[in-house]
Protein backbone atom coordinates (compact mmCIF):
# COMPACT_ATOMS: atom_id res chain seq x y z
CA UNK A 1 -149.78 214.77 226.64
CA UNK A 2 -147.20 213.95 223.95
CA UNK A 3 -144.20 214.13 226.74
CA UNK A 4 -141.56 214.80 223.67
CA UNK A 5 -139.83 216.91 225.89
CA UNK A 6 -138.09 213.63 226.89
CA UNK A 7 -136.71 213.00 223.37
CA UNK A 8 -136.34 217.18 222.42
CA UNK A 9 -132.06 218.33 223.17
CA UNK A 10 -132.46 221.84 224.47
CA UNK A 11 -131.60 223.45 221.39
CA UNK A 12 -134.82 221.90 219.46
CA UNK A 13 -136.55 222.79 222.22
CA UNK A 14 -135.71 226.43 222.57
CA UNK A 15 -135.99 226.65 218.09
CA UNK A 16 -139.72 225.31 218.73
CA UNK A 17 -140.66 227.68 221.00
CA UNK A 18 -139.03 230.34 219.15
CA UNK A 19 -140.40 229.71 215.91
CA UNK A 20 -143.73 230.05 217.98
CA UNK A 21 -143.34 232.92 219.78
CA UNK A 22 -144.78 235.37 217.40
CA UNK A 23 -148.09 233.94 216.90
CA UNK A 24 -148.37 232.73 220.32
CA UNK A 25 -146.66 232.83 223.71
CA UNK A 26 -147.80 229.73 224.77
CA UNK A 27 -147.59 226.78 222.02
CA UNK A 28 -150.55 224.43 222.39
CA UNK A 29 -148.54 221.06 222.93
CA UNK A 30 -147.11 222.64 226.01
CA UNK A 31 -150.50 224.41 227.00
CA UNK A 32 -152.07 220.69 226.52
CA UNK A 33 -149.11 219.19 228.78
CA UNK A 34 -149.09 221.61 231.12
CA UNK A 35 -152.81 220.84 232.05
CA UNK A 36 -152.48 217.53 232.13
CA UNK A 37 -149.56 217.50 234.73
CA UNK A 38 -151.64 219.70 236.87
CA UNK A 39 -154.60 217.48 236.25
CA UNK A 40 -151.91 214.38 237.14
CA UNK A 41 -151.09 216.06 240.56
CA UNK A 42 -154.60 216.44 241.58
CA UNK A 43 -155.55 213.14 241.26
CA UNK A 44 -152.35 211.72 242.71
CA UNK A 45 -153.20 214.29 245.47
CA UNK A 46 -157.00 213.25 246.00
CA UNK A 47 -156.33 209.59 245.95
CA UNK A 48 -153.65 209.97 248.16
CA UNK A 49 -155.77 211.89 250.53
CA UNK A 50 -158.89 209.41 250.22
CA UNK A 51 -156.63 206.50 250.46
CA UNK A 52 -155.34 208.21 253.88
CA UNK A 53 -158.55 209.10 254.88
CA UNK A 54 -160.39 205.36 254.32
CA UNK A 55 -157.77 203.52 255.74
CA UNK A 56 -156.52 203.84 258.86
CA UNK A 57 -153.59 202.20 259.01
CA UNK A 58 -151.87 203.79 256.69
CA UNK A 59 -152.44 207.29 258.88
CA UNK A 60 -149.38 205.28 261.10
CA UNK A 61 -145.84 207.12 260.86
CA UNK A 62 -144.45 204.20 259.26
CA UNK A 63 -146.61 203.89 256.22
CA UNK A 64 -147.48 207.35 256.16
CA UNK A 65 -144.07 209.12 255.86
CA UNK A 66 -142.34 206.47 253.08
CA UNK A 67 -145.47 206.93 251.05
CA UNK A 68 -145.68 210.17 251.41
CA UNK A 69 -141.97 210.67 250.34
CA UNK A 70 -142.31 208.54 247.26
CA UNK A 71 -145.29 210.16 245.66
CA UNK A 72 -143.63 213.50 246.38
CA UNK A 73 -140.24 212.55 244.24
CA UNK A 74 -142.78 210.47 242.19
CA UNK A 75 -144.45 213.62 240.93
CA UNK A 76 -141.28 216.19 241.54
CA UNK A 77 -140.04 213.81 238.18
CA UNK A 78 -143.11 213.85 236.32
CA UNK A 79 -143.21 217.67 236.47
CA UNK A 80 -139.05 217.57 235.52
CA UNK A 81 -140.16 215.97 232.87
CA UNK A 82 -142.60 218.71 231.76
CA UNK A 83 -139.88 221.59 232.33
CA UNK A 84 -137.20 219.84 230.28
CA UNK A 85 -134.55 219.28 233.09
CA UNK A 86 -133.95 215.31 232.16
CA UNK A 87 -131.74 214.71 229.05
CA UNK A 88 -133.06 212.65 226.23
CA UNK A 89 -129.89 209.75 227.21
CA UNK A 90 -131.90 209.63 230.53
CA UNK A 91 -135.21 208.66 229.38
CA UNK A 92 -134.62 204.88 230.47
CA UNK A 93 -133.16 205.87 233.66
CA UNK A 94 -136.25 208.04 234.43
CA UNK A 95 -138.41 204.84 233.43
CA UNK A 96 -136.88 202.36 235.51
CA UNK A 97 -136.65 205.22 238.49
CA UNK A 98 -140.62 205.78 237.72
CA UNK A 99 -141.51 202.53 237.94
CA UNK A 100 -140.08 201.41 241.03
CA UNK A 101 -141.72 204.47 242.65
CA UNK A 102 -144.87 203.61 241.28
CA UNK A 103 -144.72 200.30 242.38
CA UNK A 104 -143.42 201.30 245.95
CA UNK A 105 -146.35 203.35 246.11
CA UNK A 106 -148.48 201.29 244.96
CA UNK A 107 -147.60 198.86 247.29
CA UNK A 108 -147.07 201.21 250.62
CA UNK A 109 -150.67 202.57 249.63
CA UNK A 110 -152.88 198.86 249.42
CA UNK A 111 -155.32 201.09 247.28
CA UNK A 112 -156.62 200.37 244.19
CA UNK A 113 -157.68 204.42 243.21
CA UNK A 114 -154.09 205.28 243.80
CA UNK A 115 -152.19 202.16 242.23
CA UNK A 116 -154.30 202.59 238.80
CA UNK A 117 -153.68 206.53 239.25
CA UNK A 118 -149.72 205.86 239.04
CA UNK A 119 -149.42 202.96 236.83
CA UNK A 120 -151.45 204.42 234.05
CA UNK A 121 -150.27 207.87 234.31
CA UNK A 122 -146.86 206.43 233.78
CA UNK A 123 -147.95 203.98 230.99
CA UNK A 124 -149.15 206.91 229.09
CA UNK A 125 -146.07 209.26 229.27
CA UNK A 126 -143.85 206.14 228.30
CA UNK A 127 -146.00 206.15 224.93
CA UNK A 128 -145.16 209.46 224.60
CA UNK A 129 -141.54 209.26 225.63
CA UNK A 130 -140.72 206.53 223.34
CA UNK A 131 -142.73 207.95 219.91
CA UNK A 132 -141.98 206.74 217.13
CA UNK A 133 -139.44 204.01 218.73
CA UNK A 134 -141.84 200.96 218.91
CA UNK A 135 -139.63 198.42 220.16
CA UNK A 136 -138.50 200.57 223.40
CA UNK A 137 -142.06 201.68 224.03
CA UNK A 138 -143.26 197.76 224.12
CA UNK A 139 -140.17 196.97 226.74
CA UNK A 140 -141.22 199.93 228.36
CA UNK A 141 -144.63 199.23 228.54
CA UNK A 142 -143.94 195.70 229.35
CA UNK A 143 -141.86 196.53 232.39
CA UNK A 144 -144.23 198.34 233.70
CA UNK A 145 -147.19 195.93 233.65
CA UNK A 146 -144.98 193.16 234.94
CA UNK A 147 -144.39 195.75 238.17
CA UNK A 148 -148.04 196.28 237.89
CA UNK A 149 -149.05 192.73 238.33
CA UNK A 150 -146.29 192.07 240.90
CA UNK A 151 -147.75 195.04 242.95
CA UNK A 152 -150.87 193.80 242.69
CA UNK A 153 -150.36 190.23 243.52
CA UNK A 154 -148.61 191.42 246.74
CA UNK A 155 -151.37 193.93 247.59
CA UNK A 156 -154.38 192.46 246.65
CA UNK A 157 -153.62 188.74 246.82
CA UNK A 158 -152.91 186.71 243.51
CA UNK A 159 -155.77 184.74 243.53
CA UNK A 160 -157.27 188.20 242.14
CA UNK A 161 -155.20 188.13 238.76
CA UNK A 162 -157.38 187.38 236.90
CA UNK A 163 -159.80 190.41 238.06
CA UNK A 164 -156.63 192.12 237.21
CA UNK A 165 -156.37 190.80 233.83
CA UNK A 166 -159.65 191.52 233.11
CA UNK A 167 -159.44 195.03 234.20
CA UNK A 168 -156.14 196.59 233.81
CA UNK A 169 -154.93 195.24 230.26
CA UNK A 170 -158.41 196.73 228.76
CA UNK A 171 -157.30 200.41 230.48
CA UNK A 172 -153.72 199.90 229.53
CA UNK A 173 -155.14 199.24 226.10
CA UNK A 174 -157.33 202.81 226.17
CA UNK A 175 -154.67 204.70 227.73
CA UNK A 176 -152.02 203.97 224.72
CA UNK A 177 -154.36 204.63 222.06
CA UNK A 178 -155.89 207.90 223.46
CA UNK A 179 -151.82 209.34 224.19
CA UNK A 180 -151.09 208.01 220.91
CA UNK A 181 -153.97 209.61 219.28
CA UNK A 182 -153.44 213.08 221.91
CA UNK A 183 -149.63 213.15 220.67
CA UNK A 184 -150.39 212.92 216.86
CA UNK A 185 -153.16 215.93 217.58
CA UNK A 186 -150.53 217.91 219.14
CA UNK A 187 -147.54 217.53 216.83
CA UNK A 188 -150.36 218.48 213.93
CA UNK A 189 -151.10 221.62 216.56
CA UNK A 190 -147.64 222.36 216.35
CA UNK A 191 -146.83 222.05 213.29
CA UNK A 192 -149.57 224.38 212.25
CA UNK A 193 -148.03 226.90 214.76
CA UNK A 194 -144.32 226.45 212.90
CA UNK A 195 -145.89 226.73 209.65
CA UNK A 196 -147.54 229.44 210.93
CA UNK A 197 -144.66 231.60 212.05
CA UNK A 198 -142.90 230.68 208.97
CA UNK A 199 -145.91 232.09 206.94
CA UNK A 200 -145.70 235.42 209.06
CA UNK A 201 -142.09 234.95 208.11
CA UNK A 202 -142.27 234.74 204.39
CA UNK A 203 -145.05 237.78 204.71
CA UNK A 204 -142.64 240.32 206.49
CA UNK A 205 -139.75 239.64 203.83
CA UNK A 206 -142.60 239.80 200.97
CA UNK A 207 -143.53 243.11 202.55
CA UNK A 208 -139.44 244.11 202.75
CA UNK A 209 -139.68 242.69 199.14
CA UNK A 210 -143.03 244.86 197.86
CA UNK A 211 -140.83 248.16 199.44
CA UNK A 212 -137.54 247.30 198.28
CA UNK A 213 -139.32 246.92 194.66
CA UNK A 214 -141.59 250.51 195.42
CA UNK A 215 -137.79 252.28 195.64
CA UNK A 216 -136.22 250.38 192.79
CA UNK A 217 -139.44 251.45 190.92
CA UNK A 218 -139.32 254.87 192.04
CA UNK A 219 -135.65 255.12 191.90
CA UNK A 220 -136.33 253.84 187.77
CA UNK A 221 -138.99 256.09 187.19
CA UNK A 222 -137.10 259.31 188.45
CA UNK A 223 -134.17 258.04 186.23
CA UNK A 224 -136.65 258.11 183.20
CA UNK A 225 -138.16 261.13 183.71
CA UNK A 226 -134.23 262.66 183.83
CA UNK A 227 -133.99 261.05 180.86
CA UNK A 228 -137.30 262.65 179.34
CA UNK A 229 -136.64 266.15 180.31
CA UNK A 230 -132.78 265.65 178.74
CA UNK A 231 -134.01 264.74 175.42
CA UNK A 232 -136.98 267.11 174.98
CA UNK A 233 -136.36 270.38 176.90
CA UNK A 234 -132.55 269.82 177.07
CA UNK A 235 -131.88 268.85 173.50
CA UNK A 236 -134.50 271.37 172.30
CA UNK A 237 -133.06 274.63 174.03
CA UNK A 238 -129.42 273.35 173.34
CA UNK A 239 -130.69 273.05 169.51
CA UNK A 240 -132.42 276.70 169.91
CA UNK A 241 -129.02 278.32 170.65
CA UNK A 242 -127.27 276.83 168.57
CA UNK A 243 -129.46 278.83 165.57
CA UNK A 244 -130.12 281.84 167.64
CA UNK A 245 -126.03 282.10 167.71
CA UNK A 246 -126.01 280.94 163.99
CA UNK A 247 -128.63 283.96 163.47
CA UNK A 248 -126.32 286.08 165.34
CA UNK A 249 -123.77 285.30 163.36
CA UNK A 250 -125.47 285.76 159.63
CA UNK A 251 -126.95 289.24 161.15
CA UNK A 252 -123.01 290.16 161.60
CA UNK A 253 -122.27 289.15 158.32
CA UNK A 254 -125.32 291.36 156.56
CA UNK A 255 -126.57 287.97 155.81
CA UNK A 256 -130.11 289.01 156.32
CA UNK A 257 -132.09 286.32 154.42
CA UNK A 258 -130.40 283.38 155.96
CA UNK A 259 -130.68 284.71 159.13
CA UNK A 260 -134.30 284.75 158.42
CA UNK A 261 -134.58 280.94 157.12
CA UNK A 262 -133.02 279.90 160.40
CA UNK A 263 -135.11 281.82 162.69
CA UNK A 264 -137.62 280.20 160.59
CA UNK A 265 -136.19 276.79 161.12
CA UNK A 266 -135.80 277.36 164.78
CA UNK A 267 -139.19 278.92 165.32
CA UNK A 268 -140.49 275.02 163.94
CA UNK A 269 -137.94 273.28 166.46
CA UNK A 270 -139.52 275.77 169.48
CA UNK A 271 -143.16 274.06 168.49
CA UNK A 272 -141.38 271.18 168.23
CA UNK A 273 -139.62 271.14 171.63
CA UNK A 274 -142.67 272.29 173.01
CA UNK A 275 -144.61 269.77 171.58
CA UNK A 276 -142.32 266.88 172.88
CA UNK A 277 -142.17 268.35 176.71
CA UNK A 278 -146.50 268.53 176.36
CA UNK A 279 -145.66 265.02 175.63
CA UNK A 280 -143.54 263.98 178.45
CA UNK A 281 -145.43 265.75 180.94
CA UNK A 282 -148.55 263.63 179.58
CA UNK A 283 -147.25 260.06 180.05
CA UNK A 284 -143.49 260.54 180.03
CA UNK A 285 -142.67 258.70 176.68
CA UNK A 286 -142.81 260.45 173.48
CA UNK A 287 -144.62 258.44 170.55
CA UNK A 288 -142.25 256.76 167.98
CA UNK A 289 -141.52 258.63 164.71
CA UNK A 290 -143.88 256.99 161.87
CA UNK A 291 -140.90 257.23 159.58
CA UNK A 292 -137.68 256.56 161.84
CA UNK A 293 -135.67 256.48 158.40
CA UNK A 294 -136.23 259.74 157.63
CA UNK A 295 -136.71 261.25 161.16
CA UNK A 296 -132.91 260.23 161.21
CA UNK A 297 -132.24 261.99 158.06
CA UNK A 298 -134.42 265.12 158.76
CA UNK A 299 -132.31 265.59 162.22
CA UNK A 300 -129.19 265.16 160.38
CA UNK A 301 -130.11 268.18 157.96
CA UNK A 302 -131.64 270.30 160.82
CA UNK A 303 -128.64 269.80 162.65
CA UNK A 304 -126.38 270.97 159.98
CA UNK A 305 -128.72 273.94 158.94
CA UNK A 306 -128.87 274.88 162.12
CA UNK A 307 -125.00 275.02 162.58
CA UNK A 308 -123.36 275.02 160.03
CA UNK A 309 -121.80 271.89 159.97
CA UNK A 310 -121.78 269.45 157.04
CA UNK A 311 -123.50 266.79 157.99
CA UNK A 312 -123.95 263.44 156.01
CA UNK A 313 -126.83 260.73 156.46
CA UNK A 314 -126.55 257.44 155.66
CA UNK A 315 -129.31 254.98 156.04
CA UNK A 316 -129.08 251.59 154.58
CA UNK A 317 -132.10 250.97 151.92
CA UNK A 318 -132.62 247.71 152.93
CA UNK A 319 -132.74 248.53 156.83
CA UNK A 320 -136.15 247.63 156.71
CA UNK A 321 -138.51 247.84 159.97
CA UNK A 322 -136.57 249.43 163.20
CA UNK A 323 -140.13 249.22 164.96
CA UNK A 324 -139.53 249.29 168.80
CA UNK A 325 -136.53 250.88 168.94
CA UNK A 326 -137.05 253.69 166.50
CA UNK A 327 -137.45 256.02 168.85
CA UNK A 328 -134.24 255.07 171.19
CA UNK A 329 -132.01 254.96 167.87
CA UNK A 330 -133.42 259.12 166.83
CA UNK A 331 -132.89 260.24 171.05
CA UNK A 332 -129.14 258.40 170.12
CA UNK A 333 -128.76 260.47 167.13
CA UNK A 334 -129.89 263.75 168.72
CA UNK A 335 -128.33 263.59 171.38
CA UNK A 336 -124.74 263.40 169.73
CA UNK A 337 -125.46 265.52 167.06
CA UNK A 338 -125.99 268.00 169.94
CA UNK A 339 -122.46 266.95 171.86
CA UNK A 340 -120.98 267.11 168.47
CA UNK A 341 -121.58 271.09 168.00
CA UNK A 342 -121.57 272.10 171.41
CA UNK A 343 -118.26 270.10 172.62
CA UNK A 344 -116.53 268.79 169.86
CA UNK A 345 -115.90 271.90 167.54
CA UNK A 346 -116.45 269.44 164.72
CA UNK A 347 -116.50 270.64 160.50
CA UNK A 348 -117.98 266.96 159.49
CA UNK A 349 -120.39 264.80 160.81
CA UNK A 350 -121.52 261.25 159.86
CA UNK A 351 -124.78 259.27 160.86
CA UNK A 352 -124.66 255.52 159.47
CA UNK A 353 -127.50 253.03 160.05
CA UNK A 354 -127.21 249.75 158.81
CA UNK A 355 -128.94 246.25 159.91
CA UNK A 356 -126.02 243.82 161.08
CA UNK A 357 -126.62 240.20 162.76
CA UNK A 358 -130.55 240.59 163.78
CA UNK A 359 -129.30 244.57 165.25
CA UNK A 360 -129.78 247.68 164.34
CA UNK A 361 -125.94 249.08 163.97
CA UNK A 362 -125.70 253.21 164.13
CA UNK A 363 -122.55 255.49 164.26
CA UNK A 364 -122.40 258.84 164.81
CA UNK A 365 -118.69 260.25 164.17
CA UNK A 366 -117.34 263.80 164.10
CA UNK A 367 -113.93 265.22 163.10
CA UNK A 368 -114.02 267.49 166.29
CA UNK A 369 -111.42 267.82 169.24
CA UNK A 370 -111.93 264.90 170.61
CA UNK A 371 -111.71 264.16 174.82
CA UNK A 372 -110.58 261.65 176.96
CA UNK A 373 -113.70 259.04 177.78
CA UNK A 374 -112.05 258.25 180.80
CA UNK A 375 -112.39 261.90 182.63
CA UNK A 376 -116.15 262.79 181.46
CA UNK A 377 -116.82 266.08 183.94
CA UNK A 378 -120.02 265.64 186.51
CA UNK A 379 -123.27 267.41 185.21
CA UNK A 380 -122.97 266.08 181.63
CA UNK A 381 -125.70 263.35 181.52
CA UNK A 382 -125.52 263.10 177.55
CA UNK A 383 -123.68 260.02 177.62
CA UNK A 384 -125.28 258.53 180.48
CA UNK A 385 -128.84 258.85 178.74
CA UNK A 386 -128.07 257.33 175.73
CA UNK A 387 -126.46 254.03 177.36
CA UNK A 388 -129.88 253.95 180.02
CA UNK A 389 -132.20 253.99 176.23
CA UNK A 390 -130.15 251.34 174.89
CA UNK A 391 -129.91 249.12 177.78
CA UNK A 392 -133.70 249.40 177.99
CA UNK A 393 -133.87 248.02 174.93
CA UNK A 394 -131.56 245.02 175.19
CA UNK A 395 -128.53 247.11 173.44
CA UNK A 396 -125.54 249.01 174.05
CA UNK A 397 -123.40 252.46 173.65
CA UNK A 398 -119.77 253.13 172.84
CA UNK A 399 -117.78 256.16 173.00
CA UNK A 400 -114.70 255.81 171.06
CA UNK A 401 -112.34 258.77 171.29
CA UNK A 402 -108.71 260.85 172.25
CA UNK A 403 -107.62 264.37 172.07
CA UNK A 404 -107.16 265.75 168.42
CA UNK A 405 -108.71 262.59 167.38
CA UNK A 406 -112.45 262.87 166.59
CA UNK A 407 -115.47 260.95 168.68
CA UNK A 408 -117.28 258.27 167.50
CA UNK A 409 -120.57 256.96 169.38
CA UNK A 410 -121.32 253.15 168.10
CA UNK A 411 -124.82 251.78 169.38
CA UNK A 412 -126.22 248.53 168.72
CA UNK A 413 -130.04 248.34 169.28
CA UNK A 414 -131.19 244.35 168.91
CA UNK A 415 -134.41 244.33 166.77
CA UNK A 416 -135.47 240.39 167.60
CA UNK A 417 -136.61 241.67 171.39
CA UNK A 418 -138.53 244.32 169.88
């Protein structure tokens, strides 16, 4: 019975009910209003009917009709005010309008049932009208019991005011406190409603959220697993041709014995490769070289056995710990070792690795062909590996390079994150 439909523009209203809708079709305050209007109209209605009934004269044309007319338009705006159709600038108009109905009915009637039934009905949806704006509810409410007490006087007699007194200002008394107390219930009813659709709300975007985060998880984890299968089966078959053609190439020669010692040497990088891909397929992450130093080193000198290349390590001796990144910095290495003899058509290769400003600092640069950085062909994922590992990692890759120049691959791998 709050009657803040009075005081709501039609936009509020309409974002109230909205914000509702999805928990409830119905929102309480207006369930609660809409029940007492109806409860309104049927005691207007039965008064009006006993008051016709028990006296007489008021069955006449000329009593009956007017009062029948005013409590019609007398109600017609009380349920107007329930459906919203009076603007919040006419809430004073609608008072004074109600209470000279009231008191015309009140007066046309000579009833007591009736005259209470209108002039507290109306004193109650002025509270509610006017909440929160004390000094126009108390002019409100003050105009009304000054029409009360005239109507009264001229029905009843005055020398009753004091029955009057007595009686009405104690039931004017109730009626505020119980709307006041009603109205506060319902705004807390609907409030819990708003909150409530904006907790289904926040749950459907955490649920977009929780799938938007599944694909970006799923999206990360295929990336890895590219990643995986580049370094271990990739690098490791690229790495077994490269000696099977370097054995090819001794056998031509009559070179029989070092054919041997790289069939050897690739027969150890097959248990090898196979080793790492066991490793992948168990969790995906190979474990970190105990030595990273020398893993470096001992990839450098495969490499170069393997093709033929000279190949020159050089690791700082006061690198010191590379832990947490170890493994990134030797997948770095490999991997452009393995560009370096299969694109680059290099005779020299150099692998530096040096601690600079809290990072570990690595170069990898042949004297091959060189290429253009900017026109890298699809399908060659090489590149695109290595900058993923370091980025992972909190560091970065850069290709430095031209036609007939030589390629140079810097990476910087911070050691403080790790």
């Amino acid at each position: 019975m709050s009657f803040r439909t009075m005081a709501r523009t039609p936009a509020s209203r309409h974002n109230a009910v909205m914000a509702t809708s999805s928990t409830s079709s119905t929102p309480p305050s207006a369930q609660g209003e809409r029940a007492f209007f109806v409860f309104l109209t049927l005691v207007f209605v039965g008064a009006y009917a006993l008051a016709v009934v028990t006296k007489p004269d008021l069955r006449t044309p000329l009593r009956l009709i007017p009062l029948t007319a005013v409590l019609g338009l007398h109600l017609a705006l009380h349920w107007a005010v329930f459906f919203g159709k009076l603007r919040p600038s006419l809430n004073w108009i609608y008072v004074l309008t109600q209470g000279l109905l009231a008191f015309a009915v009140a007066v046309l009637a000579g009833d007591i049932g009736l005259y209470f039934g209108v002039f507290m009905a109306l004193v109650g949806e002025v509270v509610g009208i006017f909440r929160g704006k004390l000094l126009q509810a108390i002019a409100a409410a003050a105009y009304l019991i000054a029409l009360a007490l005239v109507a009264y006087g001229l029905s009843f007699g005055w020398s009753e005011l004091t029955w009057w007194a007595v009686s009405s200002l104690p039931m004017t008394l109730f009626v505020v406190i119980y709307v006041t107390l009603y109205s506060r219930q319902a705004e807390a009813r609907e409030r819990a409603q708003l909150l409530a659709g904006e907790l289904e709300a926040a749950n459907r975007q955490l649920s977009d959220y929780a799938a938007r985060v599944e694909d970006l998880t799923i999206a990360a984890e295929r990336q890895r697993i590219a990643r995986e299968l580049h370094d271990t089966l990739s690098q490791g078959l690229a790495g077994l041709i490269l000696q099977l053609e370097a054995v090819d190439a001794h056998l031509g020669s009559q070179r029989v014995e070092k054919a041997k010692a790289i069939v050897g040497d690739a027969m150890t990088q097959a248990r090898v490769t196979l080793a790492d891909a066991r490793s992948a397929i168990d969790d995906l992450r190979g474990a970190p070289p105990d030595d990273p130093e020398s893993a470096i080193c001992r990839e450098v000198a495969r490499f170069s056995e393997a093709t033929g290349i000279a190949a020159e390590c050089r690791i700082d001796p006061d690198l010191g710990s590379i832990e947490g990144v170890s493994e990134t910095a030797l997948r770095i290495v490999t991997e452009a070792l393995t560009n370096a003899a299969r694109h680059a058509q290099a005779h020299q290769v150099t692998v530096t690795a040096a601690r600079q400003a809290g990072a570990l600092q690595m170069t990898i640069t042949d004297d091959g062909c060189g290429f253009d950085p900017t026109t890298v062909p699809t399908g060659h994922y090489g590149l695109l590996g290595m900058r993923e590992r370091a980025r992972l990692v909190g560091g970065e890759v850069a290709l430095s390079s031209r036609p007939g120049a030589g390629t140079t691959v810097t990476a910087r791998l911070p050691l403080e994150a790790c």
